[in-house]
Each structure stands twice: as C-alpha cells, then as structure tokens.
Protein backbone atom coordinates (compact mmCIF):
# COMPACT_ATOMS: atom_id res chain seq x y z
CA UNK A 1 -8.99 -30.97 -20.22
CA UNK A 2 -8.54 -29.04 -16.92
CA UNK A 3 -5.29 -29.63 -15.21
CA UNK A 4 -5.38 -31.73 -12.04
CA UNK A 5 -1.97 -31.14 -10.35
CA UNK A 6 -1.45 -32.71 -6.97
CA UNK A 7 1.70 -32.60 -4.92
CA UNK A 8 3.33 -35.95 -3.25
CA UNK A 9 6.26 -36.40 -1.44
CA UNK A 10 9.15 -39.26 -1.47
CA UNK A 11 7.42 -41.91 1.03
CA UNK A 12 8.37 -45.32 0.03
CA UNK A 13 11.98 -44.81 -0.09
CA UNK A 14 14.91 -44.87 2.52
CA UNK A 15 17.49 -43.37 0.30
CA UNK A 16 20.82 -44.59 -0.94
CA UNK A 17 20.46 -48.11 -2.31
CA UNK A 18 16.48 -48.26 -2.11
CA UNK A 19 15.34 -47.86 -6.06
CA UNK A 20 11.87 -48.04 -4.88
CA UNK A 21 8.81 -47.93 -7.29
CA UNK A 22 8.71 -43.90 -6.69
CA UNK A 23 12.63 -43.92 -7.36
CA UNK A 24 11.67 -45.28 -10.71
CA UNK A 25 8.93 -43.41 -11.65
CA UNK A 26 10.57 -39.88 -11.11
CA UNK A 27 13.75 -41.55 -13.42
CA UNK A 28 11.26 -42.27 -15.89
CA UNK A 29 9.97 -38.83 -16.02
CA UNK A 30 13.12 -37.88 -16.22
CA UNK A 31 14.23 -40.06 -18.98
CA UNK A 32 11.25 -39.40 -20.58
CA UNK A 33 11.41 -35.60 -20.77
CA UNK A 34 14.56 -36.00 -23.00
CA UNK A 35 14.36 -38.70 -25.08
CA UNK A 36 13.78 -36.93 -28.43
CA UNK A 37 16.02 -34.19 -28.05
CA UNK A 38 18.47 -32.88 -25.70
CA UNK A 39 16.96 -29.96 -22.55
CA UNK A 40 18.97 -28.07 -20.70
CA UNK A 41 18.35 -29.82 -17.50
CA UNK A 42 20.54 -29.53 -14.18
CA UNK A 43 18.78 -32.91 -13.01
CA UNK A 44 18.87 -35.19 -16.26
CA UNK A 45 18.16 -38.77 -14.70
CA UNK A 46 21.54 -39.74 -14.64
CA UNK A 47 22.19 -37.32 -11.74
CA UNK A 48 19.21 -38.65 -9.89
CA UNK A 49 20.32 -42.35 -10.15
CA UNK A 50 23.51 -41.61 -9.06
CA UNK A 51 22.49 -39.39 -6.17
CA UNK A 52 20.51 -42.76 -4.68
CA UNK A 53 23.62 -44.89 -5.30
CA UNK A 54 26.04 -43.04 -3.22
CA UNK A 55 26.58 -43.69 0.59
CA UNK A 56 26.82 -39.64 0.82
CA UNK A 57 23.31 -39.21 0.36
CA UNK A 58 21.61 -37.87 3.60
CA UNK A 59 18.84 -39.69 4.11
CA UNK A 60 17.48 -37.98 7.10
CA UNK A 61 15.10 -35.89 4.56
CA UNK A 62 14.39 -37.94 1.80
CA UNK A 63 10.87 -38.08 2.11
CA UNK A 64 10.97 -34.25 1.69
CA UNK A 65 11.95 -34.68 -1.71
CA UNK A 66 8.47 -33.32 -4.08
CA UNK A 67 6.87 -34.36 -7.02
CA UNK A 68 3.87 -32.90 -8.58
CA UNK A 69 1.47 -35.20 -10.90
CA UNK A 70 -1.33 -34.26 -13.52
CA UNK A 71 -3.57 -37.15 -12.74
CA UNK A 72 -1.17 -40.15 -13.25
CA UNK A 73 1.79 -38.46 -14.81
CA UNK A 74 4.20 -36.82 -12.74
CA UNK A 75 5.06 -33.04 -14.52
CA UNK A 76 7.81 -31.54 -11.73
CA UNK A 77 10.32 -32.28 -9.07
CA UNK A 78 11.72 -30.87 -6.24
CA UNK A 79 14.82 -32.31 -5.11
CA UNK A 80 18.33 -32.06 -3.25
CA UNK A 81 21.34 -34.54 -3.76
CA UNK A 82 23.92 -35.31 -1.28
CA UNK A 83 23.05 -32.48 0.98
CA UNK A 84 19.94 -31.08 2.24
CA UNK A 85 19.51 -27.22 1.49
CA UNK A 86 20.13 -27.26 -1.98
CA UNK A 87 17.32 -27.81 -4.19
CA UNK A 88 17.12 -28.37 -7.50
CA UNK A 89 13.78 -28.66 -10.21
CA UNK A 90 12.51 -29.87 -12.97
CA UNK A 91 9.42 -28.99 -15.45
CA UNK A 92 7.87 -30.27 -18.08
CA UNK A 93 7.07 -27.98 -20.76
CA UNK A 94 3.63 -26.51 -20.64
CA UNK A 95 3.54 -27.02 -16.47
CA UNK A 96 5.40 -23.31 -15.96
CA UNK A 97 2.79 -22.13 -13.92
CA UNK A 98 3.70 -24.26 -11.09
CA UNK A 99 7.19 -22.51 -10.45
CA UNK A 100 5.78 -19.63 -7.54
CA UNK A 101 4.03 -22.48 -6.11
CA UNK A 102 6.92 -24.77 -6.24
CA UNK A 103 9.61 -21.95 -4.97
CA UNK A 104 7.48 -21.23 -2.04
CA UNK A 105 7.07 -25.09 -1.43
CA UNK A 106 11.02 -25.19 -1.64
CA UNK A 107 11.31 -22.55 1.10
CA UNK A 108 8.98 -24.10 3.13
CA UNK A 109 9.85 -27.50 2.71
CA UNK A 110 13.82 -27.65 2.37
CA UNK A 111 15.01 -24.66 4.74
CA UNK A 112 15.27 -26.92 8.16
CA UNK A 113 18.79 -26.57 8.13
CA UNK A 114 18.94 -22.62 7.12
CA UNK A 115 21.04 -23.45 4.62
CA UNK A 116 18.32 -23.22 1.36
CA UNK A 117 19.55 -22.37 -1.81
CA UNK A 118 17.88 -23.38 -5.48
CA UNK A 119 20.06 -23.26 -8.71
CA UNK A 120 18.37 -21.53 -11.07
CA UNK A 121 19.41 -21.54 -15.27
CA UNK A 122 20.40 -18.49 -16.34
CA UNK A 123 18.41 -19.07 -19.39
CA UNK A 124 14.87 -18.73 -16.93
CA UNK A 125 14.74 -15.46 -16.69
CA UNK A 126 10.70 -16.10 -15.53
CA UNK A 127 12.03 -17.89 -12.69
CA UNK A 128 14.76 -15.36 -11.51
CA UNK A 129 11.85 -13.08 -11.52
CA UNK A 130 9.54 -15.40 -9.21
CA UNK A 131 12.83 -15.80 -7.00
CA UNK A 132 12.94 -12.43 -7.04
CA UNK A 133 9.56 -11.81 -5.17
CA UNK A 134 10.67 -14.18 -2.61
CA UNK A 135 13.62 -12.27 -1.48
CA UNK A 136 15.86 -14.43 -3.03
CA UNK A 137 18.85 -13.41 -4.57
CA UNK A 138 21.64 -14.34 -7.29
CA UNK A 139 25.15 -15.95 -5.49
CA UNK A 140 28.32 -16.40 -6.93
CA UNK A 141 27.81 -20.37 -7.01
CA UNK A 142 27.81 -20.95 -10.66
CA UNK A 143 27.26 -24.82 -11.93
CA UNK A 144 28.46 -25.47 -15.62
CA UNK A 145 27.23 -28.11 -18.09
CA UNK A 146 29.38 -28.78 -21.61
CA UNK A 147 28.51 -31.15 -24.49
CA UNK A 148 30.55 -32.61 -26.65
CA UNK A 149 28.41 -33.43 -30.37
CA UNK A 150 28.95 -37.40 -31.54
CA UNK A 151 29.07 -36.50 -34.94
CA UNK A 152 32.44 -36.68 -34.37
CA UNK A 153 35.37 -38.86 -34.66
CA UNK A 154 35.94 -40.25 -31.15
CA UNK A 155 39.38 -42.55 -32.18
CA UNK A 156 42.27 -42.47 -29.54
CA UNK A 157 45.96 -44.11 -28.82
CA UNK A 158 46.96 -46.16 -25.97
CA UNK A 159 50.34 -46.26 -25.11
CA UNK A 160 51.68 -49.81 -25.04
CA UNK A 161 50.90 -51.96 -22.57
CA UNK A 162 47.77 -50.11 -21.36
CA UNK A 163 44.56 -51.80 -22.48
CA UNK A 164 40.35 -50.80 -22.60
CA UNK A 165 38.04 -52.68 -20.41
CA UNK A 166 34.49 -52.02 -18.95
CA UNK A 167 33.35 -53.12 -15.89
CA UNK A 168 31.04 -55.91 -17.84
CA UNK A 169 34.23 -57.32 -18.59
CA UNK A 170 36.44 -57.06 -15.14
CA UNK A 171 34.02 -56.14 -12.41
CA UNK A 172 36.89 -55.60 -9.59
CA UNK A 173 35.13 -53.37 -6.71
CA UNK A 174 38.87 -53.22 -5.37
CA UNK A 175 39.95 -51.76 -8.64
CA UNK A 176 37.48 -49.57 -9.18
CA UNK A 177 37.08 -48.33 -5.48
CA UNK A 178 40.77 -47.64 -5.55
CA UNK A 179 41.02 -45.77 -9.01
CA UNK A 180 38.49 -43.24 -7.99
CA UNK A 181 39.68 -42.91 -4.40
CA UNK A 182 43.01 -41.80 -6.22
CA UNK A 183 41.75 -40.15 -9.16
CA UNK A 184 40.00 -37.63 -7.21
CA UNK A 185 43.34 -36.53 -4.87
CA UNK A 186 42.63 -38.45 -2.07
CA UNK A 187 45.88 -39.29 -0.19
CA UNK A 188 47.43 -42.36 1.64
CA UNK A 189 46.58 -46.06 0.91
CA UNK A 190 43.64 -47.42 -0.70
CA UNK A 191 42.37 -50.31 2.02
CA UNK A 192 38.49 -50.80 2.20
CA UNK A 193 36.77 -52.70 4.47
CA UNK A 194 33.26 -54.87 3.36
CA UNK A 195 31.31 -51.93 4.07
CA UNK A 196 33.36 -49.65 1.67
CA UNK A 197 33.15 -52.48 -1.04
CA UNK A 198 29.72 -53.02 -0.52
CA UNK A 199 29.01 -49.07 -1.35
CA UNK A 200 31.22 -49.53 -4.58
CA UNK A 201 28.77 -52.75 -5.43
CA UNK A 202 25.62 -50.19 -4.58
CA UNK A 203 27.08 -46.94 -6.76
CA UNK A 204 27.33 -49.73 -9.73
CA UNK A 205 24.10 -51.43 -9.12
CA UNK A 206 21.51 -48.73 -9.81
CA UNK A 207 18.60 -49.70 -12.68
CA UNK A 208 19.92 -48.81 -15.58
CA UNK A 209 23.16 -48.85 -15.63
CA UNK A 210 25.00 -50.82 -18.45
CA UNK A 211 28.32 -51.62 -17.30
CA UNK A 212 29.11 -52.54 -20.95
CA UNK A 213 29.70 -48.81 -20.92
CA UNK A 214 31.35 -47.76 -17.97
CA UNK A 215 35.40 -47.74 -19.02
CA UNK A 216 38.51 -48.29 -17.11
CA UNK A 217 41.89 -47.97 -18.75
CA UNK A 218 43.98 -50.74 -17.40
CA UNK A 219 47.82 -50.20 -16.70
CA UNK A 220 50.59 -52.99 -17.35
CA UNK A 221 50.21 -54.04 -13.45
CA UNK A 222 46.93 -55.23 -13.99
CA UNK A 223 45.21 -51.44 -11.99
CA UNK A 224 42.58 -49.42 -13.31
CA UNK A 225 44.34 -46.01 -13.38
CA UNK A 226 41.33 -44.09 -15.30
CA UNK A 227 37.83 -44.24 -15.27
CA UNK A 228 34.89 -43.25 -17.10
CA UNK A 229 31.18 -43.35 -15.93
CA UNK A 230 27.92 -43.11 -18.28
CA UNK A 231 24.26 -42.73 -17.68
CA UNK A 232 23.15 -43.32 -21.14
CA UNK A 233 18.80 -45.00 -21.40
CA UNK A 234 19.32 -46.66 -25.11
CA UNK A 235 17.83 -44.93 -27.84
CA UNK A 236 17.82 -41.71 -26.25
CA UNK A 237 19.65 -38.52 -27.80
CA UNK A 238 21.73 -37.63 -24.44
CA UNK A 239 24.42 -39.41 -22.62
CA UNK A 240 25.98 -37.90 -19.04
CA UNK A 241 29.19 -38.12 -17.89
CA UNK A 242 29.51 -39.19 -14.15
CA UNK A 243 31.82 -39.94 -13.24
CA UNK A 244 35.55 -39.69 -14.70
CA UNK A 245 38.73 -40.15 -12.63
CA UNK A 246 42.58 -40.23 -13.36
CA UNK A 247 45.02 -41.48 -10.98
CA UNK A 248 47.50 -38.77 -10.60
CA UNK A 249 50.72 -40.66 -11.63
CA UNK A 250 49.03 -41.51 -15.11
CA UNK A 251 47.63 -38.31 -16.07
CA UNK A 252 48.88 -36.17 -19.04
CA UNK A 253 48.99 -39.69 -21.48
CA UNK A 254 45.87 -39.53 -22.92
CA UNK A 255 43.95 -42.40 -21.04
CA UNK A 256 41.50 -40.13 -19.47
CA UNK A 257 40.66 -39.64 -23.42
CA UNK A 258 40.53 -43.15 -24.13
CA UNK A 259 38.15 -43.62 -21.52
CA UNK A 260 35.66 -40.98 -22.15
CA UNK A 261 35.98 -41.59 -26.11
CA UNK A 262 35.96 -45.31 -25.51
CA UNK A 263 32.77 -45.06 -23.24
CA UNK A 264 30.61 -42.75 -25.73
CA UNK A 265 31.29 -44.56 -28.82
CA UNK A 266 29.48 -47.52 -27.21
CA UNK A 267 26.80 -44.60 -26.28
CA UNK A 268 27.28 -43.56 -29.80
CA UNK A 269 26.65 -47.20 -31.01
CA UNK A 270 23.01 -47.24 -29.51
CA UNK A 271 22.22 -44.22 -30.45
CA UNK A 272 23.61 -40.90 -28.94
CA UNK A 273 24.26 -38.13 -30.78
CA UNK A 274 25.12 -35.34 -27.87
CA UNK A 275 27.03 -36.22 -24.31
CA UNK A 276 27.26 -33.87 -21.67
CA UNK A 277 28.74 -33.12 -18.35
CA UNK A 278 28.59 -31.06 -15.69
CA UNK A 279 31.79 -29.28 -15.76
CA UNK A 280 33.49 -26.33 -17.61
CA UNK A 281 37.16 -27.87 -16.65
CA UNK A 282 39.79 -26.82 -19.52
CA UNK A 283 40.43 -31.02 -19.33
CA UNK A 284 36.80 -31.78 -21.36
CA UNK A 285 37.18 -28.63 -23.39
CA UNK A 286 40.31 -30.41 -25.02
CA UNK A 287 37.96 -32.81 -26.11
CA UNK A 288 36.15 -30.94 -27.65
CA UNK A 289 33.18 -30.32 -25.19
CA UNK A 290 31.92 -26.69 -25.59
CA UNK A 291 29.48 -24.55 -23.55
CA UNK A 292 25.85 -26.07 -23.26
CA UNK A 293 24.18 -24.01 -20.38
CA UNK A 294 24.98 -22.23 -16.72
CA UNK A 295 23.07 -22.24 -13.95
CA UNK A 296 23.70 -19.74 -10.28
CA UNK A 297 22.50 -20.66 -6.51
CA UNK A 298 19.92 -18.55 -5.35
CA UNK A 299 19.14 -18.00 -1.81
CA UNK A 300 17.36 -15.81 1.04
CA UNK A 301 18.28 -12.28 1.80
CA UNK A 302 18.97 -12.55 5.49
C-alpha cells in the first residue's frame, strides 16, 4: 500500500497543563513505539509528558510543534521542550525517508529565535549525513542516556528513623515542592505561594502518571529529603527516570538509592525489565546504570 504521509502541527493545545486529545495521541505513539523492546530514543514519552507538566514550558510556539501521519497513524515528531530552538525527533522504523524532509521542516519551522539546534544520535550516521547537506554541523553539546537492567537485585538500607513513601500515600505539594527546590541547589527558604503549589499539583497530574511509583524518602521530622520520579506505561519493557532529587544535608546516606531502587521495583513489579535516564552522572553509575546511547546538538554554520 502506497504511503500517504501528511504533516500537522500542534493546534488544539495551549501548552503546560493542557493534555489535549493531540497531547495524547503523540504519547501514544510514543508509548507505542517501545512497548516490546527498549529504542534508543531521546524523546521516550516520559519526556514529552513531563515537558507539558512543567510551568517552564514556553508556550508561545507550541503549535509549531510537527507530527507527520500515514493515514491515521502518526509515524514522526518534531518537537522542542522547555525552550524553543532546540528540536528534537522521532521515527518509526520503516518511515526513514522522511528525515531531509523533516530537517528542512525543522529549519524552517523552529529557527524564529536564531537559536536552532537538533540533537542528533550518534548511532544515525544517515542523519548526520542529511545534516550535513544542510550546513549543519556537530557541537560540543553532548546529551547522555544510561540504563540500569532489572534483572537485578534492587534491595537497599535505610538508616533508622528514615522511612519509604510514594506520593499515593502522602501527597504533600509543600513537601514535595520543597524537596526538589532543595535537591537541585537552589538556595534560601522554601515559601510558595498558590500559584507555585498549583504548578507542583500540574507536574504530578499528567495522564499517566502512577503516583504509586513516584518515591520520597521521609526524614525523622516528618520532610521529604529525596525524591524519585518514574514514567513507567504498565506492561511496557522501559521505565524513565525524571526526576530524582537529594536535599543537600542528606546526601551521601544512601536514600537517593532507596528511592530510585524503591521506585523501579514497583516498575519491576508490573513488568520492567530495563530503566533508563538521561544522565551519565558518576551518582547512577554507582547503581549500576551503564552506557545506553549519546546523542550531540547540531546546528547552522553561520
């Protein structure tokens, strides 16, 4: 049957907060493409939900974000995440014809700012070579992702006092708000307003999220002090990462471990058998999280 591959753009959606019926589809596709076994792909769906549940999404350009469909089924995206300029794509297998036409629709669509850049995996070497013949050329900006194999044992100690719970358990937007703000080096107090709280409710509240499986380690005071994220669709082979925080005070005891091993056993439990993240930090390599992929920024040769 002859290919049929139309373009469309993001039209029914706003942005951060608005999983509209387009949102869902392109997580689908997403969720879909690795459901069996494990791609290396620098947009797996739990980066896509997350990048519509944070307030820094800019949603002056959304609708710029591109999707290309073969009749009904969408078979490629073209997207950014927090900030316009860098784009990022996906392809289903047997659809690698579209990549000149979808480089040249990146240029032409996501360079408003002058700021374009695509990340490319190293592994394409077809598409450094279409890059290539745009003028495009190889930066420095390197983007890691590890995984970590389930077929593992994933036990861990808590010193006393500490204690598990997910955010099914204790949903505290306070708590939560206030062990990331401080897990990732941000200084001063921790005092949000409804507005900040309200963005803490959104980054928890996209569609399929199971909060079952997103882990804070709770210190004697009653505080989260570390924090682990998953994007995990049940039955599927891949879990992500996304994302995991350590108060600074309470680092160095092994609770960032008990989070992360505490979140993908329940991962494990319905079904993962690989987790991933995007990060080569020594921290997850500890763990036992070993090289999976790299990917480098490309952009124009002034």
């Amino acid at each position: 049957m002859k290919k049929e591959i139309k373009k469309y753009q993001l039209l029914d959606s706003k942005g951060y907060g608005d999983f509209s019926k387009t949102f869902l589809e392109i997580r689908d596709f997403l969720q879909n493409l690795e459901f069996n076994e494990l791609k290396k792909l620098d947009y797996p769906w739990g980066r896509w939900a997350w990048m519509f549940s944070l307030p820094y999404l800019d949603k002056t350009f959304i609708q710029k974000i591109s999707y290309y469909k073969d009749n009904h089924e969408i078979v490629a995206l073209l997207t950014y995440e927090s900030s316009f300029g860098d784009v990022y794509y996906v392809i289903k297998d047997g659809y690698e014809f579209l990549k000149a036409e979808m480089i040249q629709h990146a240029i032409d669509t996501f360079d408003d700012t002058n700021q374009f850049r695509i990340l490319i995996p190293d592994y394409d070497l077809e598409m450094k070579e279409i890059a290539k013949s745009f003028n495009l050329f190889e930066t420095d900006h390197t983007e890691y992702t590890y995984m970590l194999d389930l077929n593992r044992d994933l036990s861990y100690e808590l010193k006393e006092g500490f204690k598990v719970t997910s955010l099914a358990e204790e949903y505290n937007l306070k708590k939560y708000g206030q062990c990331l703000f401080q897990g990732f080096n941000h200084e001063g107090p921790y005092e949000p307003d409804e507005e900040e709280l309200n963005d803490r409710s959104i980054s928890l509240s996209a569609l399929g999220v199971n909060l079952n499986r997103n882990i804070a380690i709770v210190e004697p005071n009653g505080d989260f002090v570390s924090y682990c994220g998953t994007w995990y669709h049940e039955g599927s082979v891949g879990v992500l990462l996304e994302p995991v925080a350590t108060v600074p005070l309470f680092r160095k005891m092994g609770l960032g471990k008990a989070a992360i091993y505490e979140a993908l056993q329940r991962a494990k439990d319905k079904g993962a058998k690989i987790a991933v993240v995007g990060s080569n930090q020594e921290f997850y390599q500890k763990l036992g999280f070993t090289y999976y992929f790299s990917s480098h920024f490309w952009k124009k040769i002034k």
